[in-house]
PDB file of N, CA and C in Angstrom:
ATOM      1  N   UNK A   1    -200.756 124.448  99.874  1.00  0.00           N
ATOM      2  CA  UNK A   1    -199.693 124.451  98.894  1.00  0.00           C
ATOM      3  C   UNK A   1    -199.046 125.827  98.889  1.00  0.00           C
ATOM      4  N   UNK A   2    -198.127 126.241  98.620  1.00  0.00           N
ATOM      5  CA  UNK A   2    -197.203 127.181  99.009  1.00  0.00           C
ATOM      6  C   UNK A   2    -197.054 128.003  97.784  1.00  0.00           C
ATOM      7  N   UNK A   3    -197.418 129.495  97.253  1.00  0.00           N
ATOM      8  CA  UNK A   3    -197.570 130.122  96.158  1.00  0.00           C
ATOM      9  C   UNK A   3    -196.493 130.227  95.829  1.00  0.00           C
ATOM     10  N   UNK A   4    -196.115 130.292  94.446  1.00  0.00           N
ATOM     11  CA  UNK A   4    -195.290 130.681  93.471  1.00  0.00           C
ATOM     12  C   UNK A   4    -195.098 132.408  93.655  1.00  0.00           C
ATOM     13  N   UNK A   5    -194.102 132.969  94.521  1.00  0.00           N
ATOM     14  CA  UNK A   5    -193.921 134.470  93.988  1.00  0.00           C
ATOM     15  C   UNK A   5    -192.842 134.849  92.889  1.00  0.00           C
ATOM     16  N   UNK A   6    -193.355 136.302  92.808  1.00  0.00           N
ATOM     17  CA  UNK A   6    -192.790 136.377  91.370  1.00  0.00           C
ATOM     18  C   UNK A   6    -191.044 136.291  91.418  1.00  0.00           C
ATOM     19  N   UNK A   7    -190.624 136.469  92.404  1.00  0.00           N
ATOM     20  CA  UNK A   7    -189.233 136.295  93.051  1.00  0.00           C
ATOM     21  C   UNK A   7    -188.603 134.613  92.658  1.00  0.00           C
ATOM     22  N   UNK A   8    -189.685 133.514  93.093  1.00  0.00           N
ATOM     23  CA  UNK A   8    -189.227 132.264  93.568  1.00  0.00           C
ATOM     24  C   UNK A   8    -189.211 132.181  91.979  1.00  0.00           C
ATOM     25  N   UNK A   9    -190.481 132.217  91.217  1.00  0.00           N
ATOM     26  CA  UNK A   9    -190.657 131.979  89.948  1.00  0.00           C
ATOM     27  C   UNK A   9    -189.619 132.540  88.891  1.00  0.00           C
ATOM     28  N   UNK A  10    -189.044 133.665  89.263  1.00  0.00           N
ATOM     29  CA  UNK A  10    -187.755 133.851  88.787  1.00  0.00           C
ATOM     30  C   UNK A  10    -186.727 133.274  88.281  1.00  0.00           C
ATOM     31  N   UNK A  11    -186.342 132.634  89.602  1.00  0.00           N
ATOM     32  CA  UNK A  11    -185.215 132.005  90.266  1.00  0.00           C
ATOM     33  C   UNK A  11    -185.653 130.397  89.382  1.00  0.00           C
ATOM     34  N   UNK A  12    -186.679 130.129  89.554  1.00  0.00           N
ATOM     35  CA  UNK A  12    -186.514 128.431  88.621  1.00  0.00           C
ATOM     36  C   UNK A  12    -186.544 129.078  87.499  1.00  0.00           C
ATOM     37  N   UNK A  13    -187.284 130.079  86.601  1.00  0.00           N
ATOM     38  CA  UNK A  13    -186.745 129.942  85.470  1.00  0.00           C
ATOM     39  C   UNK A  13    -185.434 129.961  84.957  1.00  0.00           C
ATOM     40  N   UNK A  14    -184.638 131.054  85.963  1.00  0.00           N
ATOM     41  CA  UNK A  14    -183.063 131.210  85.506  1.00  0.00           C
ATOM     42  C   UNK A  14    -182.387 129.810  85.648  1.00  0.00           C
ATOM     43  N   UNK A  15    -182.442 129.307  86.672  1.00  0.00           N
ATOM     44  CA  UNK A  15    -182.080 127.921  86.853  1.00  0.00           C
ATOM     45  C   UNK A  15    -182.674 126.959  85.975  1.00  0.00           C
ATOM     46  N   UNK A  16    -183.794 126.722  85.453  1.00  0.00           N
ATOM     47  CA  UNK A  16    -183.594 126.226  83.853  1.00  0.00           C
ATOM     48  C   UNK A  16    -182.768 126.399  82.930  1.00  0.00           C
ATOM     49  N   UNK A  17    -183.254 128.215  82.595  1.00  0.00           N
ATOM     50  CA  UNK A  17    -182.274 128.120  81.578  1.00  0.00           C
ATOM     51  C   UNK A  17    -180.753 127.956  81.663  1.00  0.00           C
ATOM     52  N   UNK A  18    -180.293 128.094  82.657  1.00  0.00           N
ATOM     53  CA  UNK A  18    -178.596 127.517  82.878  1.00  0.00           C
ATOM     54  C   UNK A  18    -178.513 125.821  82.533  1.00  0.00           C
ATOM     55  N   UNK A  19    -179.416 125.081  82.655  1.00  0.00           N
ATOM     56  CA  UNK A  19    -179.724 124.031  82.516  1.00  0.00           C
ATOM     57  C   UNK A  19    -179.498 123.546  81.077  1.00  0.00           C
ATOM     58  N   UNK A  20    -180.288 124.452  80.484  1.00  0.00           N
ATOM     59  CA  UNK A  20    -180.663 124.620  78.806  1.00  0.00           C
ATOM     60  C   UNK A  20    -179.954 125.152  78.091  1.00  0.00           C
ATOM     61  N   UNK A  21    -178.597 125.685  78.518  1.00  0.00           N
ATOM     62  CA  UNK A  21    -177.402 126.502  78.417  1.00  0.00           C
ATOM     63  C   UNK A  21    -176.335 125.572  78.483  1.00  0.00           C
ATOM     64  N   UNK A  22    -176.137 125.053  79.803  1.00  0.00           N
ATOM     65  CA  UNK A  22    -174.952 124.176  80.075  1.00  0.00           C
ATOM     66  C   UNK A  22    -175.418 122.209  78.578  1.00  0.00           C
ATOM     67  N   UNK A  23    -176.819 122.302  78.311  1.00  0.00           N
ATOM     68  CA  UNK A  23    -176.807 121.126  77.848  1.00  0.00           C
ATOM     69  C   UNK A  23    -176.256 121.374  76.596  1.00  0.00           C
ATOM     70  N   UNK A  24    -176.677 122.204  76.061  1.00  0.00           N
ATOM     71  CA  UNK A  24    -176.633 123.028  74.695  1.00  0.00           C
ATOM     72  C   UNK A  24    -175.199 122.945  74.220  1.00  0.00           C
ATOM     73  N   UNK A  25    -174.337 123.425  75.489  1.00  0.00           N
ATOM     74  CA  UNK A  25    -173.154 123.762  75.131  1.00  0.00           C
ATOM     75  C   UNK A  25    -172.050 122.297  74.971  1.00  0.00           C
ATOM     76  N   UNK A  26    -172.384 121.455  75.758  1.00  0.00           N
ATOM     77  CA  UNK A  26    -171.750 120.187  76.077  1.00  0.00           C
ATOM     78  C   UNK A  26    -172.216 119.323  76.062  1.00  0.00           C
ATOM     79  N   UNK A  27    -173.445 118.708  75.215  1.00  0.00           N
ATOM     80  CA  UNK A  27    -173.790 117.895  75.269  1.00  0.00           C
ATOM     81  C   UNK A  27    -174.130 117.208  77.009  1.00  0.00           C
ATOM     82  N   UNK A  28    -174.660 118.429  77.846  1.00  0.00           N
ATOM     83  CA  UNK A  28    -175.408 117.420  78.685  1.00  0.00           C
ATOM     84  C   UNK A  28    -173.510 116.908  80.036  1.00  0.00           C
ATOM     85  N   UNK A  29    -172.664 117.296  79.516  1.00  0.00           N
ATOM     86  CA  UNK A  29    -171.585 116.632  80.153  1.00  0.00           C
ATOM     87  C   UNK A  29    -171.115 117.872  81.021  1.00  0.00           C
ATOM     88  N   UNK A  30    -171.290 118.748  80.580  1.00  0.00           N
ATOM     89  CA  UNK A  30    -170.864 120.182  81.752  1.00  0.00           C
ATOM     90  C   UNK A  30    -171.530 119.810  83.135  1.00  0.00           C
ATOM     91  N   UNK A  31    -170.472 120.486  83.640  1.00  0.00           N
ATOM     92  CA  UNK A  31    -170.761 120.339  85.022  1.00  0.00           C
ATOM     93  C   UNK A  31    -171.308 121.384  86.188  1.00  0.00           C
ATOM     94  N   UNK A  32    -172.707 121.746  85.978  1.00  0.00           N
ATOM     95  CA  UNK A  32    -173.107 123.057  86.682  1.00  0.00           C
ATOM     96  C   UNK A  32    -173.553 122.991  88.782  1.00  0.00           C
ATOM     97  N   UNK A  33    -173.160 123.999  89.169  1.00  0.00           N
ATOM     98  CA  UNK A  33    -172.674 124.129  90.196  1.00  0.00           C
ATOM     99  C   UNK A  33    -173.484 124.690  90.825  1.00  0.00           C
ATOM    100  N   UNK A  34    -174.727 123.983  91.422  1.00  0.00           N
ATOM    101  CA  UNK A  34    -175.995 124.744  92.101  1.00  0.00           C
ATOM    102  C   UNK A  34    -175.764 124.759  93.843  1.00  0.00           C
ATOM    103  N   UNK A  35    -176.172 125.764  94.018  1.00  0.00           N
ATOM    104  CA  UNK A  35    -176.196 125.661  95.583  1.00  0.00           C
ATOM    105  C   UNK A  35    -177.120 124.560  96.154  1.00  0.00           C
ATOM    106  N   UNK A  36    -177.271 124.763  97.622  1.00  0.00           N
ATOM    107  CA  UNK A  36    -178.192 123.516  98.185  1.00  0.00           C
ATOM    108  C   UNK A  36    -179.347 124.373  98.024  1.00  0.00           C
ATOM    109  N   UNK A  37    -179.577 125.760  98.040  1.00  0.00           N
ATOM    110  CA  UNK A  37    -180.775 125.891  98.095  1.00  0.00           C
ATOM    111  C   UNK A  37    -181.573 125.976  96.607  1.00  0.00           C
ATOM    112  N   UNK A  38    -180.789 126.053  95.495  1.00  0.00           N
ATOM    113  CA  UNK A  38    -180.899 125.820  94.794  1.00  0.00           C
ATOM    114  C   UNK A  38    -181.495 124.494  93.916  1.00  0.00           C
ATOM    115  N   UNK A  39    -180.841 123.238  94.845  1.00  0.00           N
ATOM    116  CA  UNK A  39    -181.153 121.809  94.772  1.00  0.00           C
ATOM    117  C   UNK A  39    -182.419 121.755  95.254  1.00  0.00           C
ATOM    118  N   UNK A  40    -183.015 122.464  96.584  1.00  0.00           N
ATOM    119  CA  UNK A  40    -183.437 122.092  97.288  1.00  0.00           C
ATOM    120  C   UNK A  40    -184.841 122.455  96.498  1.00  0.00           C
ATOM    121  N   UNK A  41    -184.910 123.617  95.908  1.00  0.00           N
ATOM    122  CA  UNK A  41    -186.084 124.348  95.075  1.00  0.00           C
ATOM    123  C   UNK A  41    -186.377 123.287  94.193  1.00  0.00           C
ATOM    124  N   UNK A  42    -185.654 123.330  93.584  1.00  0.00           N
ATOM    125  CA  UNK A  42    -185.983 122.818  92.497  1.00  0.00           C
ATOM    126  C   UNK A  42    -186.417 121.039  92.541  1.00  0.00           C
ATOM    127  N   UNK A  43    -186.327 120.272  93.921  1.00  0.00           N
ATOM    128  CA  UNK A  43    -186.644 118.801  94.337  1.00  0.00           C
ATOM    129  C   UNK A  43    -187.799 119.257  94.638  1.00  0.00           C
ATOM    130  N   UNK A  44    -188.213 120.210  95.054  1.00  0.00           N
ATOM    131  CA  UNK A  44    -189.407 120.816  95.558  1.00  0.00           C
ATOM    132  C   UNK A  44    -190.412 121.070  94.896  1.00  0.00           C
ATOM    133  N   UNK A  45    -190.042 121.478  93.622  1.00  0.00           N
ATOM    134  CA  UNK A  45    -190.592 121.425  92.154  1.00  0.00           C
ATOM    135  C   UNK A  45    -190.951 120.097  91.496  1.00  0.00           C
ATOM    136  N   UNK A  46    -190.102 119.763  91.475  1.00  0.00           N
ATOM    137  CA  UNK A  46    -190.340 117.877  91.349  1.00  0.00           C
ATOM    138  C   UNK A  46    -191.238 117.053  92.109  1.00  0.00           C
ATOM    139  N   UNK A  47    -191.195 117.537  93.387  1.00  0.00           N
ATOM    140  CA  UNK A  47    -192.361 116.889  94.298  1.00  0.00           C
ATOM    141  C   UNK A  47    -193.774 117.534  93.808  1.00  0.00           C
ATOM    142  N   UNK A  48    -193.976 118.725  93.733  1.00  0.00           N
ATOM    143  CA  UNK A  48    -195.273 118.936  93.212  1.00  0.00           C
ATOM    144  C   UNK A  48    -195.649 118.827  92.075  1.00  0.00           C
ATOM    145  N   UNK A  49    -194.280 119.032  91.125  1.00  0.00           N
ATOM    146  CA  UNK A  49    -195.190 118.188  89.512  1.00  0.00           C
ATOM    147  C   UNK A  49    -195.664 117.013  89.743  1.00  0.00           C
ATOM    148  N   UNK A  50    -194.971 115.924  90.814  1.00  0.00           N
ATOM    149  CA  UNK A  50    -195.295 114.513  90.700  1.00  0.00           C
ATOM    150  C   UNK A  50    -196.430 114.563  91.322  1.00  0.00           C
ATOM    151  N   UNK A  51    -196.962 114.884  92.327  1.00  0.00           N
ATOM    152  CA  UNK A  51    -198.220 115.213  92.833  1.00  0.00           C
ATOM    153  C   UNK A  51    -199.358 115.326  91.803  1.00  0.00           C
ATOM    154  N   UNK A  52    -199.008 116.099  91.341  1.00  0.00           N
ATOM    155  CA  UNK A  52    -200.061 116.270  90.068  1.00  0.00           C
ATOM    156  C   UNK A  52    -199.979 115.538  89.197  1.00  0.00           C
ATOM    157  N   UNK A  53    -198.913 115.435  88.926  1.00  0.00           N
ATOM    158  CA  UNK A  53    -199.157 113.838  87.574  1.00  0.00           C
ATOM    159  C   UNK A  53    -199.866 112.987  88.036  1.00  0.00           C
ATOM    160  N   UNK A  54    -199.769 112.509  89.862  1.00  0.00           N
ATOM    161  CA  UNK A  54    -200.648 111.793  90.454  1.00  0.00           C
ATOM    162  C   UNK A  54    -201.852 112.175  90.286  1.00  0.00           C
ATOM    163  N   UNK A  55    -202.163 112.879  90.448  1.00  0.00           N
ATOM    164  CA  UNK A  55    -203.704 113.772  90.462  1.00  0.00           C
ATOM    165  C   UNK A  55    -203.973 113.044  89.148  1.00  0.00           C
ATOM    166  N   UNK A  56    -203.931 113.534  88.055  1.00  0.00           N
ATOM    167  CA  UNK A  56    -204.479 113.447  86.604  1.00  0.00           C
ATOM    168  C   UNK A  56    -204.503 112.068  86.128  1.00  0.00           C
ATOM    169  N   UNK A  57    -203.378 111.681  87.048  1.00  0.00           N
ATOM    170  CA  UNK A  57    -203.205 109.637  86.436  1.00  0.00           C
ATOM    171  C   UNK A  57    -204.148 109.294  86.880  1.00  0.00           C
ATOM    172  N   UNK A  58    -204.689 109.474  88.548  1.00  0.00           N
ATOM    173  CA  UNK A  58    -205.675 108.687  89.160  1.00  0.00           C
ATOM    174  C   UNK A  58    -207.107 108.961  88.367  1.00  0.00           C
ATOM    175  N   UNK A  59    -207.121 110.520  88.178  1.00  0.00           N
ATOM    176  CA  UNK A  59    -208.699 111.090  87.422  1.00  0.00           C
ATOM    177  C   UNK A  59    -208.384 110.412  86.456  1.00  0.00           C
ATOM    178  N   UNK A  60    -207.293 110.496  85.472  1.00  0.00           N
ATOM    179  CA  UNK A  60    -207.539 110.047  84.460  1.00  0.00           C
ATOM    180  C   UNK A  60    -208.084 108.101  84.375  1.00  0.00           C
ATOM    181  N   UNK A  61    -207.544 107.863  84.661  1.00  0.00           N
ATOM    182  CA  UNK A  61    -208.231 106.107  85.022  1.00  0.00           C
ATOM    183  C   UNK A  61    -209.132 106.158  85.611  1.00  0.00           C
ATOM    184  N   UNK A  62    -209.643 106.856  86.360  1.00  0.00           N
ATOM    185  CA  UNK A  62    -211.390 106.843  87.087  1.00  0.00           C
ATOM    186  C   UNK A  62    -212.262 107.177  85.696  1.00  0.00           C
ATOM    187  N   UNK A  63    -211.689 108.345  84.783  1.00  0.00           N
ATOM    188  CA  UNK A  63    -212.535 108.527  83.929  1.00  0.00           C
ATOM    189  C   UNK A  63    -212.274 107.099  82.947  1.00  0.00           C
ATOM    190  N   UNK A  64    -211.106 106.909  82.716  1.00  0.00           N
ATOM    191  CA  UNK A  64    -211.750 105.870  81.391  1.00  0.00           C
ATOM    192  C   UNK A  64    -211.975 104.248  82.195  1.00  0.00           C
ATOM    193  N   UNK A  65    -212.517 104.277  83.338  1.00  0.00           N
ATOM    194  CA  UNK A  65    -213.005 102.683  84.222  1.00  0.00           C
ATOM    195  C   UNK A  65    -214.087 103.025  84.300  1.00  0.00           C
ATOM    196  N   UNK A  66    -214.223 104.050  84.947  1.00  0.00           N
ATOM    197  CA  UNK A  66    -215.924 104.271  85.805  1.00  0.00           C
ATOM    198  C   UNK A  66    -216.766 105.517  84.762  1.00  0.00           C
ATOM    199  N   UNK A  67    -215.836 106.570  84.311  1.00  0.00           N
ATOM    200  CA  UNK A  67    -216.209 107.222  83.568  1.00  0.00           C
ATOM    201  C   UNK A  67    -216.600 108.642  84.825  1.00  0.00           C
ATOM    202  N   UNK A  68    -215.929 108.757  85.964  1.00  0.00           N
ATOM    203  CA  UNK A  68    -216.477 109.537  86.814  1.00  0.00           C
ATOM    204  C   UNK A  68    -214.771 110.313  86.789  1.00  0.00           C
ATOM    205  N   UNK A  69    -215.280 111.608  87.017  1.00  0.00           N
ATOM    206  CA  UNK A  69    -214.057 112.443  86.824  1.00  0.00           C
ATOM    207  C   UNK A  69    -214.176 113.024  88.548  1.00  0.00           C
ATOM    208  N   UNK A  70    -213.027 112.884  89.092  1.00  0.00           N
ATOM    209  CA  UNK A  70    -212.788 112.989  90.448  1.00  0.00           C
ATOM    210  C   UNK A  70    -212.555 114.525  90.563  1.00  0.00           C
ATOM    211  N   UNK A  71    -212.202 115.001  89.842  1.00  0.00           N
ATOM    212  CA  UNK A  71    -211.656 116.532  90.002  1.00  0.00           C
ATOM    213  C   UNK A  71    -213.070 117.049  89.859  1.00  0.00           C
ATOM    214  N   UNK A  72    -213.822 116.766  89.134  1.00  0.00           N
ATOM    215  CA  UNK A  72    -215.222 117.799  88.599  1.00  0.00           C
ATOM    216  C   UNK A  72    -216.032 117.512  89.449  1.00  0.00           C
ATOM    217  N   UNK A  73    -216.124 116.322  90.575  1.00  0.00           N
ATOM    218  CA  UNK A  73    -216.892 115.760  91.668  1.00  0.00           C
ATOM    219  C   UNK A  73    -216.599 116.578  92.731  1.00  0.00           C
ATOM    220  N   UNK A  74    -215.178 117.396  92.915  1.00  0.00           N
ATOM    221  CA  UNK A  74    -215.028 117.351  94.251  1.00  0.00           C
ATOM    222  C   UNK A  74    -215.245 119.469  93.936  1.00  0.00           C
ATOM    223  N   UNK A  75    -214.645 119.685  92.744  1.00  0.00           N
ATOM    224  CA  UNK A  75    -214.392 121.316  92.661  1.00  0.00           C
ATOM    225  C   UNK A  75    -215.713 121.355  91.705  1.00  0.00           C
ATOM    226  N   UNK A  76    -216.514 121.065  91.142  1.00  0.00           N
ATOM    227  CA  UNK A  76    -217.483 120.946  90.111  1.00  0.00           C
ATOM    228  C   UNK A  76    -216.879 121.206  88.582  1.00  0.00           C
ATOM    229  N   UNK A  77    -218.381 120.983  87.765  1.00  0.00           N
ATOM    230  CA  UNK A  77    -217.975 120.364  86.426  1.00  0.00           C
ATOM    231  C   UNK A  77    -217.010 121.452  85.706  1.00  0.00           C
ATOM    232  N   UNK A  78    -215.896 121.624  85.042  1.00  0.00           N
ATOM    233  CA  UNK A  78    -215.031 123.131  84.334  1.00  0.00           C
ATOM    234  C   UNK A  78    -215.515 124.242  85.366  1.00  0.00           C
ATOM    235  N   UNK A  79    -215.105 124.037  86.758  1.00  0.00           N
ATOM    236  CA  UNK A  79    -215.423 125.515  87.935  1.00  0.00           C
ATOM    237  C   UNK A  79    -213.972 126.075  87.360  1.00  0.00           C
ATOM    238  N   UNK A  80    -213.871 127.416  87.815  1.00  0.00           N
ATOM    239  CA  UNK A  80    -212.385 127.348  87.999  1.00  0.00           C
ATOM    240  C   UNK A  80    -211.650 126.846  88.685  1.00  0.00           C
ATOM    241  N   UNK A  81    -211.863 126.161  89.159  1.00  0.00           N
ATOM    242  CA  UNK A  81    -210.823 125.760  90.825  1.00  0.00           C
ATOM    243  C   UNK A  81    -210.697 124.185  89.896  1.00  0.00           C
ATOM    244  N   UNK A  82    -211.620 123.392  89.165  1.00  0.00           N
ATOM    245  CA  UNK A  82    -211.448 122.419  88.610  1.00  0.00           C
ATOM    246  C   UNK A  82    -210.581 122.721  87.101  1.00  0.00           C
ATOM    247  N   UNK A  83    -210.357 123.683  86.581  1.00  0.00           N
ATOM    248  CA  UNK A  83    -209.763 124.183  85.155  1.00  0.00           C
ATOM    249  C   UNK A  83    -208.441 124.505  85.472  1.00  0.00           C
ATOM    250  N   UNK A  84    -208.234 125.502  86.866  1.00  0.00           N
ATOM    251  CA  UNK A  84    -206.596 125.095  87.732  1.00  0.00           C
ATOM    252  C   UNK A  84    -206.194 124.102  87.524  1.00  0.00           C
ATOM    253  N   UNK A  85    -206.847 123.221  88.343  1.00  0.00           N
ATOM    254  CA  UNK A  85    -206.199 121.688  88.642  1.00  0.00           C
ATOM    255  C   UNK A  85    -205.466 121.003  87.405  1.00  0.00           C
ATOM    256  N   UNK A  86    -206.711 121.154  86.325  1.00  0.00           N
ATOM    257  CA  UNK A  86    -206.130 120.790  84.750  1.00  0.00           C
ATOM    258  C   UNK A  86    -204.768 121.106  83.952  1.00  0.00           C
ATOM    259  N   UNK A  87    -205.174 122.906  84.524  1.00  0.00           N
ATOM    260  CA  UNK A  87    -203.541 123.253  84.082  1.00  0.00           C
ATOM    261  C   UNK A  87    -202.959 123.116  84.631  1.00  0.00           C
ATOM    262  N   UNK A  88    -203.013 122.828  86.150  1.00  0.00           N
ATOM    263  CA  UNK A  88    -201.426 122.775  86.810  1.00  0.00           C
ATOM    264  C   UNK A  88    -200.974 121.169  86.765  1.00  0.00           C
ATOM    265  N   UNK A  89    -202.294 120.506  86.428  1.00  0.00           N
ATOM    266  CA  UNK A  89    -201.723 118.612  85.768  1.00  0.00           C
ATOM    267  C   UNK A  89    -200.811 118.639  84.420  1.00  0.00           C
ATOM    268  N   UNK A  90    -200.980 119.713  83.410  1.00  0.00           N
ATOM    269  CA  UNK A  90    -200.984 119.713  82.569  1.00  0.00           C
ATOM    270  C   UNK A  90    -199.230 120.421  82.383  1.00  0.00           C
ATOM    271  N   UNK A  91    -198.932 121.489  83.253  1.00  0.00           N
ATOM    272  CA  UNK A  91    -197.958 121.854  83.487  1.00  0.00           C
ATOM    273  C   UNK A  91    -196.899 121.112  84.081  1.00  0.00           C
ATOM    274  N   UNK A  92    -197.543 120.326  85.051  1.00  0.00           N
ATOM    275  CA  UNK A  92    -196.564 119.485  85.650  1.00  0.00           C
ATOM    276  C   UNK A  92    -195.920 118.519  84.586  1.00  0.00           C
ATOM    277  N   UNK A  93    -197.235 117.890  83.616  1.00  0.00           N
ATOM    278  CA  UNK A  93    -196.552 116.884  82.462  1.00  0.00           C
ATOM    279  C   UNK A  93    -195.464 117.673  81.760  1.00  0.00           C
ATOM    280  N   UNK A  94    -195.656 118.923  81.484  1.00  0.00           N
ATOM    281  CA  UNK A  94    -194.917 119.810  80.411  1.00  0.00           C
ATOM    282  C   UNK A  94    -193.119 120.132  80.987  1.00  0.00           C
ATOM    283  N   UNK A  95    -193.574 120.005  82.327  1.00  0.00           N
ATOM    284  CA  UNK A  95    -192.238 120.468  83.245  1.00  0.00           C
ATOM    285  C   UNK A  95    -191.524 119.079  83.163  1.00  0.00           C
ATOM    286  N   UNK A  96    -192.280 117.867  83.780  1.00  0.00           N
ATOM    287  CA  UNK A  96    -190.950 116.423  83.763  1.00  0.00           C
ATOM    288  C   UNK A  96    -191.159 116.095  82.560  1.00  0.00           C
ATOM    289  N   UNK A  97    -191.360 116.570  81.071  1.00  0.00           N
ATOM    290  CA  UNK A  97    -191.146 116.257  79.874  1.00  0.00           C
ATOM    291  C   UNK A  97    -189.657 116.780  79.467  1.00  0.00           C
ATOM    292  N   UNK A  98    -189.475 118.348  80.051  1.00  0.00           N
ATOM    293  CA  UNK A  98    -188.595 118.786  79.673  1.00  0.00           C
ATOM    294  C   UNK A  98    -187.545 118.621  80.321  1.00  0.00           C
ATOM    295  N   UNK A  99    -187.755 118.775  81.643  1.00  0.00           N
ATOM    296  CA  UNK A  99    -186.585 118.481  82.675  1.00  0.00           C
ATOM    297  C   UNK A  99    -186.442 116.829  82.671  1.00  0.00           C
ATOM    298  N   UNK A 100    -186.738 115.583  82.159  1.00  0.00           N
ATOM    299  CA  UNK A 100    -186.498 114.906  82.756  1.00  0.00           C
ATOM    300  C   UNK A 100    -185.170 114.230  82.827  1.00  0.00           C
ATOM    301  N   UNK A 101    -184.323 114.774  82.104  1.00  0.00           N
ATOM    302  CA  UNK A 101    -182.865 114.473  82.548  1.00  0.00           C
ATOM    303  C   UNK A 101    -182.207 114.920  83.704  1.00  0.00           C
ATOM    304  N   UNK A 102    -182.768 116.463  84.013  1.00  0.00           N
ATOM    305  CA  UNK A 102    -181.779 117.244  84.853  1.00  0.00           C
ATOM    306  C   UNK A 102    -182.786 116.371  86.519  1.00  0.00           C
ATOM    307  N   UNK A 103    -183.875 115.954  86.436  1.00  0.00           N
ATOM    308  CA  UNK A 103    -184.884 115.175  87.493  1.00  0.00           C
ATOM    309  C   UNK A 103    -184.001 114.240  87.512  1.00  0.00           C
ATOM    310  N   UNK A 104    -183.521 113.386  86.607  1.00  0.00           N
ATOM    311  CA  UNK A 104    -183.032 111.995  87.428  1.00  0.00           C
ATOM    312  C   UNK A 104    -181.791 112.351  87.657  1.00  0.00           C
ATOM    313  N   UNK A 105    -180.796 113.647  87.640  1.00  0.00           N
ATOM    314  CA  UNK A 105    -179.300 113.855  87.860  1.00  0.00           C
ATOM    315  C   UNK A 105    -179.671 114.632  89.661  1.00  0.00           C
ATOM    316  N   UNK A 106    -180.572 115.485  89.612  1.00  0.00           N
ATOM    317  CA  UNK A 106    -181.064 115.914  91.223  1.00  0.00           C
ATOM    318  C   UNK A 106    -181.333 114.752  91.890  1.00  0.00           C
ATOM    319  N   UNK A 107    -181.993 113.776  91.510  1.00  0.00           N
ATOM    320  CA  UNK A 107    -182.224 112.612  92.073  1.00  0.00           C
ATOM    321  C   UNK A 107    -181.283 111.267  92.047  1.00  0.00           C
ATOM    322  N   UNK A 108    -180.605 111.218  91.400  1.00  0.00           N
ATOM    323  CA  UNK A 108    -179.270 110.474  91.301  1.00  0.00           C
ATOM    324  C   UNK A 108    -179.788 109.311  90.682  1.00  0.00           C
ATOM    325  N   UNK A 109    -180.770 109.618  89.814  1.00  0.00           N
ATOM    326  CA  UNK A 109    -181.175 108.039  89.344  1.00  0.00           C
ATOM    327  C   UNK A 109    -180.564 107.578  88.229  1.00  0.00           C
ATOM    328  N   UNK A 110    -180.495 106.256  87.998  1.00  0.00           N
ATOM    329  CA  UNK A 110    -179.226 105.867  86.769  1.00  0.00           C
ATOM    330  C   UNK A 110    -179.947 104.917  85.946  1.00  0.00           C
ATOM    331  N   UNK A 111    -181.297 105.395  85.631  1.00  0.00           N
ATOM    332  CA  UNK A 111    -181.834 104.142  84.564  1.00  0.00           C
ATOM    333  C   UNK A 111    -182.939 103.429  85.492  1.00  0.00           C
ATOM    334  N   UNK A 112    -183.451 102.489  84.301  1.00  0.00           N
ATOM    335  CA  UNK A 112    -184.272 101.426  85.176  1.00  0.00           C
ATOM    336  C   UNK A 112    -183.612 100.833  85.177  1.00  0.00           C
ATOM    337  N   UNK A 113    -182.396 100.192  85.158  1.00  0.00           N
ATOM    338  CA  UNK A 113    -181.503  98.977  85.311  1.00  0.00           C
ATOM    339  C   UNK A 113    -180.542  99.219  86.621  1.00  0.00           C
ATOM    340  N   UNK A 114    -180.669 100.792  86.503  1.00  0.00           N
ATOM    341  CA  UNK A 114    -179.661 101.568  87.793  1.00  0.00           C
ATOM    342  C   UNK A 114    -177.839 101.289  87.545  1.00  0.00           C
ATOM    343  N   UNK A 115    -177.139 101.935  88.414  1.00  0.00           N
ATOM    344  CA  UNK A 115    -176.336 102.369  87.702  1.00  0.00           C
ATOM    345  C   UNK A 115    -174.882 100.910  87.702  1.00  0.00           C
ATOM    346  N   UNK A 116    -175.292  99.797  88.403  1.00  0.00           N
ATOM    347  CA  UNK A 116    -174.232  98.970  87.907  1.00  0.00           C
ATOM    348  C   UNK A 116    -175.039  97.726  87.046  1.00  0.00           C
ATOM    349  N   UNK A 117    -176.310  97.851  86.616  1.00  0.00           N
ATOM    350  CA  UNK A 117    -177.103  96.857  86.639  1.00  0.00           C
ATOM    351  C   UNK A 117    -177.333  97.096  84.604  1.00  0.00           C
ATOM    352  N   UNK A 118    -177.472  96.133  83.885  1.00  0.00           N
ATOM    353  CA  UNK A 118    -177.838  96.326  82.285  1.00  0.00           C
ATOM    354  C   UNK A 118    -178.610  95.451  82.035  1.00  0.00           C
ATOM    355  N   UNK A 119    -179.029  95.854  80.765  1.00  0.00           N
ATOM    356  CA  UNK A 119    -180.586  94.626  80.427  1.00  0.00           C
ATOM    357  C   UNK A 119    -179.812  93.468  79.752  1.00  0.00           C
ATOM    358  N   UNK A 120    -178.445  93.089  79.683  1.00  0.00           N
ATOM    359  CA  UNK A 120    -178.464  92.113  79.509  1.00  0.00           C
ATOM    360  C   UNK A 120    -177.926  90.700  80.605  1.00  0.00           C
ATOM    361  N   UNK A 121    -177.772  91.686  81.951  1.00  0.00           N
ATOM    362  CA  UNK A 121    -177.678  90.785  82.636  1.00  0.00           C
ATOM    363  C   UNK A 121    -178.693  90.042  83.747  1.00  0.00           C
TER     364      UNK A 121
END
């Protein structure tokens, strides 16, 4: 997995907060103007929160089926390397909680109905 430097980590926070700036100001309708590499970071970001949401969904249903926690099996019981994993599951939830509007506009997604489709048809 590819470290966070303090440079890259920068750069997504500022690019949040322009995010959190442009919604603020317009209700979400402004139109902000990211580069590709910009796009590209930040899909990149999205791929590894989802990773980890994977992670914690799967432990989490092993623990409440079998009652066996997959993370504490493989890194041992609260190691650090197993207390990482937690927070960075835990971060990832915290990240597509907040972003998850500006996630489905990088991703072009338009709903579960999608974008010519409505629940009443």
């Amino acid at each position: 997995m590819a470290s966070c430097g303090p440079a890259l980590c920068s750069r997504v926070v500022e690019i949040f907060d322009d995010f959190q700036r442009l919604e603020s100001l317009a209700d979400g309708k402004a139109v902000y103007q990211m580069t590709a590499k910009d796009i590209s970071l930040m899909k990149t970001m999205d791929i590894i929160a989802a990773a980890f949401l994977f992670v914690g969904g799967i432990n989490w249903g092993l623990v409440g089926l079998f009652g066996f926690d997959l993370i504490a099996s493989i890194f041992g019981s609260m190691s650090a390397s197993s207390r990482i994993v937690y927070i960075l599951v835990g971060i990832s939830a915290i990240y597509d909680a907040v972003s998850w509007k500006f996630i489905q506009k990088r991703w072009e997604c338009h709903g579960f109905f999608g974008k010519s489709e409505s629940a009443a048809a």
